[in-house]
Protein backbone atom coordinates (compact mmCIF):
# COMPACT_ATOMS: atom_id res chain seq x y z
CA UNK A 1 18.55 -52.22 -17.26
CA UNK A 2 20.83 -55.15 -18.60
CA UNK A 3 19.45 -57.62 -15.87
CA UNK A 4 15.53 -56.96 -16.70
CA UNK A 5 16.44 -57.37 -20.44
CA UNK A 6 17.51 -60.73 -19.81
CA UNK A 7 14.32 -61.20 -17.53
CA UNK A 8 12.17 -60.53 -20.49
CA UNK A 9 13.76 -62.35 -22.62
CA UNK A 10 14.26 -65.69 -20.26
CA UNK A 11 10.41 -65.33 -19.45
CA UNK A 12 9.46 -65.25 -23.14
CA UNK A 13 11.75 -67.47 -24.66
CA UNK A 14 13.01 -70.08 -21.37
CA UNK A 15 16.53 -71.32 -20.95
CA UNK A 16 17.49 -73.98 -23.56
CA UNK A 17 20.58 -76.13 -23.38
CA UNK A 18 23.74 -75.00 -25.94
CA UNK A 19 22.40 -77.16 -29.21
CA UNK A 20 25.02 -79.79 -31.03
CA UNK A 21 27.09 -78.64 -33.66
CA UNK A 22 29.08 -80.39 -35.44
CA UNK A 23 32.00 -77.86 -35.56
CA UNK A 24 35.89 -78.14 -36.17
CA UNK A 25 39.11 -76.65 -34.59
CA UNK A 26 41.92 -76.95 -36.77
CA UNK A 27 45.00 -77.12 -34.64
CA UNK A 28 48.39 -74.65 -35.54
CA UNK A 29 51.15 -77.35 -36.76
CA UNK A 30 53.52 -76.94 -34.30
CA UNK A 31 50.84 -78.42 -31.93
CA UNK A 32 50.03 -81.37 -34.04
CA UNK A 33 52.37 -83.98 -32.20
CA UNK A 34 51.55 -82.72 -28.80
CA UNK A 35 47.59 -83.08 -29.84
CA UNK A 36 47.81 -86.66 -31.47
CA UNK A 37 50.38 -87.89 -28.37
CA UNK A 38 47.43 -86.60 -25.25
CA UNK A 39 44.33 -87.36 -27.50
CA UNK A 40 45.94 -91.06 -29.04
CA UNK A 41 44.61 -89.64 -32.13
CA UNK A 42 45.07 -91.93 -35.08
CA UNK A 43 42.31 -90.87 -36.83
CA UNK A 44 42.71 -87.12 -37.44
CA UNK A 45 46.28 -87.37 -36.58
CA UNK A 46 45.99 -84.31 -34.24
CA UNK A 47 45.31 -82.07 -37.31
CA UNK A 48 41.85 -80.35 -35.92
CA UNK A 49 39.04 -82.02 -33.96
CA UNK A 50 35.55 -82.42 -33.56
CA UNK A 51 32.63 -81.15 -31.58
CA UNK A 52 30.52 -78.10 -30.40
CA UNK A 53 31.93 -74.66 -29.72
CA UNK A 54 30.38 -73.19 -27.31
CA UNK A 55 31.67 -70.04 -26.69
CA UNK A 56 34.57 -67.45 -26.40
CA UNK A 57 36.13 -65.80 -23.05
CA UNK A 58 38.21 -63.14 -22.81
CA UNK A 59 39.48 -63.17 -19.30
CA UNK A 60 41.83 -61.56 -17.04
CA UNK A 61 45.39 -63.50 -16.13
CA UNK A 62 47.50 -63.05 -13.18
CA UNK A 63 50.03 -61.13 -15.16
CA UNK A 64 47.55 -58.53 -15.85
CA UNK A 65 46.74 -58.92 -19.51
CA UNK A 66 43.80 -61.27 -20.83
CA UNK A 67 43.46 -64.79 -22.10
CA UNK A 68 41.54 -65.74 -25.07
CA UNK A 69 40.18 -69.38 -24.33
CA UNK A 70 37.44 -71.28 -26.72
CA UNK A 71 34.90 -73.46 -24.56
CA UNK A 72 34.61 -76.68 -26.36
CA UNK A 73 32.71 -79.68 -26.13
CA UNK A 74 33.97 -82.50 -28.40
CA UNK A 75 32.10 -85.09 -30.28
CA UNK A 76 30.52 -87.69 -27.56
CA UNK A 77 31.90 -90.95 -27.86
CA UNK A 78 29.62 -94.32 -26.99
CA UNK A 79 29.73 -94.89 -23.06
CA UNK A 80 31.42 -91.27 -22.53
CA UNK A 81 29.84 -88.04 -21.19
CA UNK A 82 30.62 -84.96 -23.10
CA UNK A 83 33.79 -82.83 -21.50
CA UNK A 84 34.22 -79.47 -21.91
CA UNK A 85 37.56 -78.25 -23.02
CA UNK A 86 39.33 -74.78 -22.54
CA UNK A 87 41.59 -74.37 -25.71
CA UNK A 88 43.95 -71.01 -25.86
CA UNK A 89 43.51 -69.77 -29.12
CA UNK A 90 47.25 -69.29 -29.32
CA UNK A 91 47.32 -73.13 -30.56
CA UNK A 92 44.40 -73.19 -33.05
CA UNK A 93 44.36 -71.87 -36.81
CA UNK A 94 42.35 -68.62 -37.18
CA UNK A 95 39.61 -69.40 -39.67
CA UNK A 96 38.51 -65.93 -40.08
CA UNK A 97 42.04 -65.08 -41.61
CA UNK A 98 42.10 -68.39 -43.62
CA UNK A 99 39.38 -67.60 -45.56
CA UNK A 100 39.98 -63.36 -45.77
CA UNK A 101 36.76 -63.19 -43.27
CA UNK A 102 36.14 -59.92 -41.13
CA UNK A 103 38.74 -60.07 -38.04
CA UNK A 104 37.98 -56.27 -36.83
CA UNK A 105 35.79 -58.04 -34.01
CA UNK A 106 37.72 -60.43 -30.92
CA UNK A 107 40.26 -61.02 -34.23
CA UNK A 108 38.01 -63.30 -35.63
CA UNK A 109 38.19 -65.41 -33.24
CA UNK A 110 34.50 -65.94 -32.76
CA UNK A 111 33.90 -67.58 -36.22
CA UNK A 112 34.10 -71.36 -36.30
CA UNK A 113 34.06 -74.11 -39.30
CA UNK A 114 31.71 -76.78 -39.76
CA UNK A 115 32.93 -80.21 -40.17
CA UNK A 116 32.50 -82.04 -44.02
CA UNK A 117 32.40 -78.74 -45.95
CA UNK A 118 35.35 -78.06 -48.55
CA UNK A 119 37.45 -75.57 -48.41
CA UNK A 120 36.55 -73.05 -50.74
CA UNK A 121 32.83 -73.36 -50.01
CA UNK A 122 32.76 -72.67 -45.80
CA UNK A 123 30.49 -73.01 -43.73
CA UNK A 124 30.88 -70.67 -40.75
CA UNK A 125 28.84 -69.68 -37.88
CA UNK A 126 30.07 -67.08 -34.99
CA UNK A 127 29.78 -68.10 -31.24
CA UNK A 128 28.94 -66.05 -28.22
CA UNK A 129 31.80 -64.28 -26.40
CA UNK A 130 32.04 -64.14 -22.94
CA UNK A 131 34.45 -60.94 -21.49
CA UNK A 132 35.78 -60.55 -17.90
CA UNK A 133 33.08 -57.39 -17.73
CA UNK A 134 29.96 -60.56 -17.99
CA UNK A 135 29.81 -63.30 -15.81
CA UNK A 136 27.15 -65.70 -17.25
CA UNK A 137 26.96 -68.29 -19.29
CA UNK A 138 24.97 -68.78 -22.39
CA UNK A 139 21.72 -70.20 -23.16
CA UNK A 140 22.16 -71.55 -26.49
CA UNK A 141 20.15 -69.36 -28.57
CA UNK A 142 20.85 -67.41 -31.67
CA UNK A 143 19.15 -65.07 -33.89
CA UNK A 144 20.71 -62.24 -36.13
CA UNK A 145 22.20 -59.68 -34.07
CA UNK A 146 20.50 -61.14 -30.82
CA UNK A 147 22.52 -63.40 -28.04
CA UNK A 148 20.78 -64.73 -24.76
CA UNK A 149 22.29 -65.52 -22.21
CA UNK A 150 21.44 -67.35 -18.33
CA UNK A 151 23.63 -65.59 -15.34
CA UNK A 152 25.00 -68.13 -13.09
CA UNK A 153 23.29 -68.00 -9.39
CA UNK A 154 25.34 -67.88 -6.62
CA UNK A 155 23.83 -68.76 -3.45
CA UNK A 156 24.45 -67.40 0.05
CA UNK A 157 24.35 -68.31 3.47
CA UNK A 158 21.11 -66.47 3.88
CA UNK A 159 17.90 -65.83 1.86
CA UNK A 160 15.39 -62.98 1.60
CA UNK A 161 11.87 -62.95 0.01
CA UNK A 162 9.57 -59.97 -1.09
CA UNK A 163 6.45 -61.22 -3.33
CA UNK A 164 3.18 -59.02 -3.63
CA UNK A 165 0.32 -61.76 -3.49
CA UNK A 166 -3.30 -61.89 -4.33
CA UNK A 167 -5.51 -63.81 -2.15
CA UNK A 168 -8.69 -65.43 -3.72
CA UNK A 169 -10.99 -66.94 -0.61
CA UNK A 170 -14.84 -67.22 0.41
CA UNK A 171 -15.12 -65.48 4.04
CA UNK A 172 -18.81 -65.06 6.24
CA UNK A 173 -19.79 -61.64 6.72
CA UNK A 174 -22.28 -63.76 9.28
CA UNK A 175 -22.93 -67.52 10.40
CA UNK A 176 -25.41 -68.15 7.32
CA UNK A 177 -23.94 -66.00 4.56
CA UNK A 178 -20.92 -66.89 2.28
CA UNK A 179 -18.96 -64.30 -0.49
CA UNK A 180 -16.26 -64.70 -2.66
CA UNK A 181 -13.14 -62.23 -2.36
CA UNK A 182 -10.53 -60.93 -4.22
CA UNK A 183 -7.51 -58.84 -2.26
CA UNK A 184 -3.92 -58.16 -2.30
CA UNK A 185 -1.17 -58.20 -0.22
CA UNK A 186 2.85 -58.16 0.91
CA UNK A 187 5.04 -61.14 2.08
CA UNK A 188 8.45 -61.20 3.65
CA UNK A 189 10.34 -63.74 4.61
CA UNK A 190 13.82 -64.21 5.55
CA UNK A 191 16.04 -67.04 7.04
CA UNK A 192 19.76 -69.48 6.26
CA UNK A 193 20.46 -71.47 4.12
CA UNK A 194 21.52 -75.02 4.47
CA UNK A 195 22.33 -78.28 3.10
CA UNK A 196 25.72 -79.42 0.90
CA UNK A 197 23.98 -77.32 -2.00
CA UNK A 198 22.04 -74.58 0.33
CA UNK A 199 19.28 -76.09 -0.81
CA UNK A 200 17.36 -75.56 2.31
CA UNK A 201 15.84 -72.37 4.10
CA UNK A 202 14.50 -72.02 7.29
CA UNK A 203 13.30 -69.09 8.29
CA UNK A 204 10.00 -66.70 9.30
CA UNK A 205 7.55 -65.31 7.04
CA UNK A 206 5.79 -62.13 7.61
CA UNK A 207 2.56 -61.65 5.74
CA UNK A 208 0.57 -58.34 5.59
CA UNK A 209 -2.64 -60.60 5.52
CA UNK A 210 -6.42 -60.36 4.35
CA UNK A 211 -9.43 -58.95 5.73
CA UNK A 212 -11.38 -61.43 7.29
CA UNK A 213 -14.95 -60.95 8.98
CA UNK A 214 -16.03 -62.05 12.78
CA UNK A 215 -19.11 -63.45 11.62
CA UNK A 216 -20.88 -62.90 14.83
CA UNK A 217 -20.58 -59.46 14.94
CA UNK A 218 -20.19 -58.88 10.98
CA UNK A 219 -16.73 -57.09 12.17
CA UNK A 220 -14.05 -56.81 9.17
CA UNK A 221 -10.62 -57.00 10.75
CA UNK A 222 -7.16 -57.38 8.87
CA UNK A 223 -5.02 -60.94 9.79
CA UNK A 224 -1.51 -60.42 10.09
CA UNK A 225 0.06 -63.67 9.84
CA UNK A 226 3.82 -64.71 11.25
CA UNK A 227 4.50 -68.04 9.82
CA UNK A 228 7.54 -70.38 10.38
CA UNK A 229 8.99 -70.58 6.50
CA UNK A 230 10.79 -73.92 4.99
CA UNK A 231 11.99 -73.99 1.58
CA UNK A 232 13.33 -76.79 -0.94
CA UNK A 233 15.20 -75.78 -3.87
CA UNK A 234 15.08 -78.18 -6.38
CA UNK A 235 18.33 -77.64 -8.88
CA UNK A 236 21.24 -76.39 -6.97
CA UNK A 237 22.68 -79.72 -6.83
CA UNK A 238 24.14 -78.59 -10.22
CA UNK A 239 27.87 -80.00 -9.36
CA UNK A 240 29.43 -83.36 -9.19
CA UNK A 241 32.63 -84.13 -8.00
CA UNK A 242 34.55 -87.28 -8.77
CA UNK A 243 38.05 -88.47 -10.04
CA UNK A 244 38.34 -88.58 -14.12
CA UNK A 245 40.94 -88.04 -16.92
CA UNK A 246 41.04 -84.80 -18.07
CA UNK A 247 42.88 -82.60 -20.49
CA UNK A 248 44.31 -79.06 -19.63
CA UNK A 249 45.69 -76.74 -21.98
CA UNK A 250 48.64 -75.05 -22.26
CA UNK A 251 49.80 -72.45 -24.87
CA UNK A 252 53.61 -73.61 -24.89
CA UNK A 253 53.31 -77.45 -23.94
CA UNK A 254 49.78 -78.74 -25.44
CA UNK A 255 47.57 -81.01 -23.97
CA UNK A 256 48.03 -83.04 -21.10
CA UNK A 257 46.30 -85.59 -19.49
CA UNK A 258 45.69 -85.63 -15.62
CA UNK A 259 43.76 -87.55 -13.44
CA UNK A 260 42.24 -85.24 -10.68
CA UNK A 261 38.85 -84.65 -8.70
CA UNK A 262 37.14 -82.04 -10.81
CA UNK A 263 33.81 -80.29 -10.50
CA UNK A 264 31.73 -80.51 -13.34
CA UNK A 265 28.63 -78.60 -13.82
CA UNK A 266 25.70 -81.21 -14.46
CA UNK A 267 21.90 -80.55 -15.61
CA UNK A 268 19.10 -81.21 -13.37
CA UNK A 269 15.74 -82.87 -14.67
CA UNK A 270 13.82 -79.92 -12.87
CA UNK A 271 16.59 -77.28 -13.94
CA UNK A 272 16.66 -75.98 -17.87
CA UNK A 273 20.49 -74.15 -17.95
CA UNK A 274 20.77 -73.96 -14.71
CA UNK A 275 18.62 -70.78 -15.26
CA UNK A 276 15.03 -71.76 -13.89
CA UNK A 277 15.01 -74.07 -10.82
CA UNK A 278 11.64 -75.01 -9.12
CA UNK A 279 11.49 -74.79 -5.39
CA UNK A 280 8.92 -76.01 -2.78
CA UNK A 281 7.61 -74.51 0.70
CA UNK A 282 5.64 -75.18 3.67
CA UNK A 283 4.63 -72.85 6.38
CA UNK A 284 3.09 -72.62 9.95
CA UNK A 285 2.26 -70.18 12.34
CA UNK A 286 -0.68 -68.01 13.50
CA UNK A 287 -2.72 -64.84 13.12
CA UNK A 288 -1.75 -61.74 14.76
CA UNK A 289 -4.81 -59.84 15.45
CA UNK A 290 -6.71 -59.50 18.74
CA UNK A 291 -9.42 -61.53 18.11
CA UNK A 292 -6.60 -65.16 17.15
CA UNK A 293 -4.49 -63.60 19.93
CA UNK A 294 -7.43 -63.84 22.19
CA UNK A 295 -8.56 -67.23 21.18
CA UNK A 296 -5.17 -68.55 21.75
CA UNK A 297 -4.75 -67.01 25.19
CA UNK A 298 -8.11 -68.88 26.02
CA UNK A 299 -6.97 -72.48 24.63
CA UNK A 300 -3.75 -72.42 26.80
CA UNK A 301 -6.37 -71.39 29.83
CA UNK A 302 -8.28 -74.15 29.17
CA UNK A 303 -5.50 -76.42 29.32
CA UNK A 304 -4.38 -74.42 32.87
CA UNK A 305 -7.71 -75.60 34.00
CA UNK A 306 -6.82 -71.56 35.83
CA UNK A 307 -10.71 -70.30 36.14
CA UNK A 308 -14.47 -70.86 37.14
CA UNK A 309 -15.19 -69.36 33.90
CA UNK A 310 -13.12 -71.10 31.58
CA UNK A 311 -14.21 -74.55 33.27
CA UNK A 312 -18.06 -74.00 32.85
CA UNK A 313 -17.40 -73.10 29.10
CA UNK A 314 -15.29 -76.50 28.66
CA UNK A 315 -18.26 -78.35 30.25
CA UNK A 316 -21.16 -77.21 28.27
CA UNK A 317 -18.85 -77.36 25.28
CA UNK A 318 -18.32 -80.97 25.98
CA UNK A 319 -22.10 -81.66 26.73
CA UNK A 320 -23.18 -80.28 23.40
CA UNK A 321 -24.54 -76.96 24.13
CA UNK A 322 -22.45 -75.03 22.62
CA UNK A 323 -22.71 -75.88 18.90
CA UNK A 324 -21.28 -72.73 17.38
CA UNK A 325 -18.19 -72.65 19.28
CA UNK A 326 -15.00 -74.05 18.62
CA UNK A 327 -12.18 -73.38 20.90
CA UNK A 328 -9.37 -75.49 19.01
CA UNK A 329 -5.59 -73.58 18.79
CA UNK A 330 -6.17 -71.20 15.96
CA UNK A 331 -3.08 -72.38 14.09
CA UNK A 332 -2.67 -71.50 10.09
CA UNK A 333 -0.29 -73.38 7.65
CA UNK A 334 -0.10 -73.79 4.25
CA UNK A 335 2.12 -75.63 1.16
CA UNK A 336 3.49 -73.89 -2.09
CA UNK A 337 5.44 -74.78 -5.19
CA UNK A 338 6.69 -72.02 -7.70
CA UNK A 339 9.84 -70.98 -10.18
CA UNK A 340 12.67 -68.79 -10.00
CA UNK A 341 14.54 -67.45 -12.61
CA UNK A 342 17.92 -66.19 -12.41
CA UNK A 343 18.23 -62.28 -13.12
CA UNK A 344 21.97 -62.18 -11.87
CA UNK A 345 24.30 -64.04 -9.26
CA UNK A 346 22.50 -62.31 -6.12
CA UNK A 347 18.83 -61.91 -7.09
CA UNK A 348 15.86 -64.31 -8.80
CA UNK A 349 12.81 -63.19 -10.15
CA UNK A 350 10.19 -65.74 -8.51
CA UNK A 351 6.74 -66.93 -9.12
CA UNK A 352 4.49 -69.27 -6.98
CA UNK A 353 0.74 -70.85 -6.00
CA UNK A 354 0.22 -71.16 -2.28
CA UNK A 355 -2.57 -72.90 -0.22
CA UNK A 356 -3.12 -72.05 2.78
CA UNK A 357 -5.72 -72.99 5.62
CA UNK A 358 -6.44 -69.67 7.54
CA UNK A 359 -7.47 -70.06 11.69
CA UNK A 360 -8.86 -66.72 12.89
CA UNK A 361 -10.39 -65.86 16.00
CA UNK A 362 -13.86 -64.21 16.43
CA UNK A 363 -16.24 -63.20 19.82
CA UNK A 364 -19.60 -63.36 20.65
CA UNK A 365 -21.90 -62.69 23.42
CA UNK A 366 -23.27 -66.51 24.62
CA UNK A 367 -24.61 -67.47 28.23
CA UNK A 368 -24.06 -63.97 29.40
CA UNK A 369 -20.54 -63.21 28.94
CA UNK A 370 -19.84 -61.21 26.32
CA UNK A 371 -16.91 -62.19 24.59
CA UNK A 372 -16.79 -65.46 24.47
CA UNK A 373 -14.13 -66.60 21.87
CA UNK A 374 -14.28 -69.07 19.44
CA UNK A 375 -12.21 -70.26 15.91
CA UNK A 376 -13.13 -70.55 12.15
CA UNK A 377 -11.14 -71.72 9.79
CA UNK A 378 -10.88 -70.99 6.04
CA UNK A 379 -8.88 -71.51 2.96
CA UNK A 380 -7.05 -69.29 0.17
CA UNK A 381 -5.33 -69.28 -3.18
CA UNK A 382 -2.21 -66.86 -3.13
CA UNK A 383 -0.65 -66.04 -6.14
CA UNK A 384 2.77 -64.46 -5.58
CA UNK A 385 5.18 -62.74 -7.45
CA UNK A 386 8.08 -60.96 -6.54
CA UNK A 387 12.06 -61.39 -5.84
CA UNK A 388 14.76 -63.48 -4.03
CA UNK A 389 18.20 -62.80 -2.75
């Protein structure tokens, strides 16, 4: 129920990055020197510093208790991009109990100061908290009483699709008549993932299909389609690895500086949070019913050269005289862009618009033979919705 709360919400509202604040941490004395010696701090002297708090986690330790860390992004500086800092809690002042707030909830802990206000008149705000029982991150929004949050996607080695579609399209109940239709249908697809990021799939789609007429015979059959599937996500390359300085924290030595090759979670111009990535799709492949089946059979006869038949049908096709015949590979393929939006690490709820160009096969009775084949093509909208995994 949790998962298609945040749904809702993501779909109404989106995924916004964490706004600027201009917060500050006040740092326990007995931390001071350690602070001012890592940071070079001359200005503030180590006493507290500047930035946005982000949030609070409570998370498990190897010694089977929890830590209480504060996410923190400090005041940019010109030619720097922000950091984001994990600060124990053991080494900052407690402005709840400083100012005789509330501290029945996470000990106060969630309450931050802003920067510039005196003392006796605070300004406080409270930041989302993050516990070992939820693994996502936030979104950045806050209303009374109300926190949103974006789960973080974690991508496997494979990928599975189930939308429900609907297919708008203009079919030909005969050679001279044209209608509009409306109908639905299922898709699955399945395949790997690949690429540094798994930001490719490859894999086959199975489609349910639409109801499409032999127009020389006025015949409504149902088109399967099997369709080779390729996928592009755009917005898991979401880390960067290089060498910078960092700071880690530690409750009995301070900050430290190191120099090490970090991973550091970066925003995509097609991503919002990390929470709605676009992706991109191609397919190809064919009809399954008789009548495509048939026609297919016949093209790769044609090029066997195999029969009597087959070679006086070439001919007059060829010499013009058979106008309403086309005896082309029936093959269908089609291109689609969409959304997905992250309802936990395993699943995505996903939207998309596909075009697709349609061969089916149809019969009719011409120069005595009765079912000679032939191929029409036509195009549909499909609007899908459904899941990933």
């Amino acid at each position: 129920m949790k998962h298609w709360y945040w749904a809702v919400t993501a779909l109404l509202l989106g995924c916004a990055r964490p706004p600027q604040y201009d917060d500050i941490l006040r740092i326990r004395p007995e931390f001071v020197s350690q602070w001012r010696n890592a940071l070079q701090d001359t200005l503030y002297g180590g006493f507290f510093v500047r930035g946005t708090a982000v949030e609070l986690q409570i998370r498990p330790n190897p010694r089977g208790g929890h830590d209480t860390i504060l996410l923190f992004r400090p005041a940019e500086t010109e030619g720097e991009r922000p950091q984001f800092w994990q600060v124990p809690v053991a080494q900052l002042q407690n402005i709840a109990r400083r100012f005789g707030l509330d501290t029945s909830r996470y000990g106060g802990w969630n309450i931050v100061e802003t920067y510039a206000v005196t003392e006796r008149i605070p300004k406080i705000r409270s930041i989302p908290v993050r516990t070992s029982e939820c693994d996502c991150l936030p979104l950045g929004m806050e209303f009374p009483g109300l926190t949103i949050r974006c789960p973080e996607r974690a991508f496997g080695w494979y990928f599975l699709e189930l939308r429900g579609a609907a297919a708008l399209y203009s079919d030909a109940p005969t050679r001279d008549s044209r209608i509009g239709r409306l109908r639905y249908l299922g898709e699955v697809a399945a395949g790997v993932r690949l690429g540094a990021y798994r930001e490719w799939g490859v894999g086959l789609l199975y489609s349910s299909g639409i109801p499409v007429y032999n127009s020389f015979r006025s015949e409504l059959l149902r088109r399967p389609l099997t369709l080779l599937h390729v996928r592009y996500q755009i917005g898991n390359h979401r880390v960067r690895r290089e060498t910078q300085k960092r700071f880690i924290f530690d409750p009995m030595h301070g900050p430290q500086e190191i120099s090490a090759q970090i991973e550091e979670a970066i925003g995509s111009t097609a991503s919002v949070s990390g929470c709605i990535r676009p992706y991109l799709f191609a397919q190809l492949g064919a009809s399954l019913d008789r009548l495509t089946l048939r026609m297919a059979r016949f093209w790769l006869s044609q090029r066997q050269d195999c029969s009597e038949c087959v070679r006086f049908l070439r001919d007059l096709e060829a010499s013009g005289r058979l106008p309403q015949v086309d005896f082309s590979l029936p093959i269908t393929w089609g291109l689609g862009a969409g959304i997905e939006i992250t309802l936990a690490p395993w699943i995505d709820l996903a939207a998309d618009v596909t075009w697709r160009s349609i061969a089916i096969g149809e019969e009719t009775n011409l120069l005595g033979f009765q079912n000679v084949p032939s191929n029409r093509r036509l195009n549909a909208w499909l609007f899908r919705v459904g899941v990933t995994f």
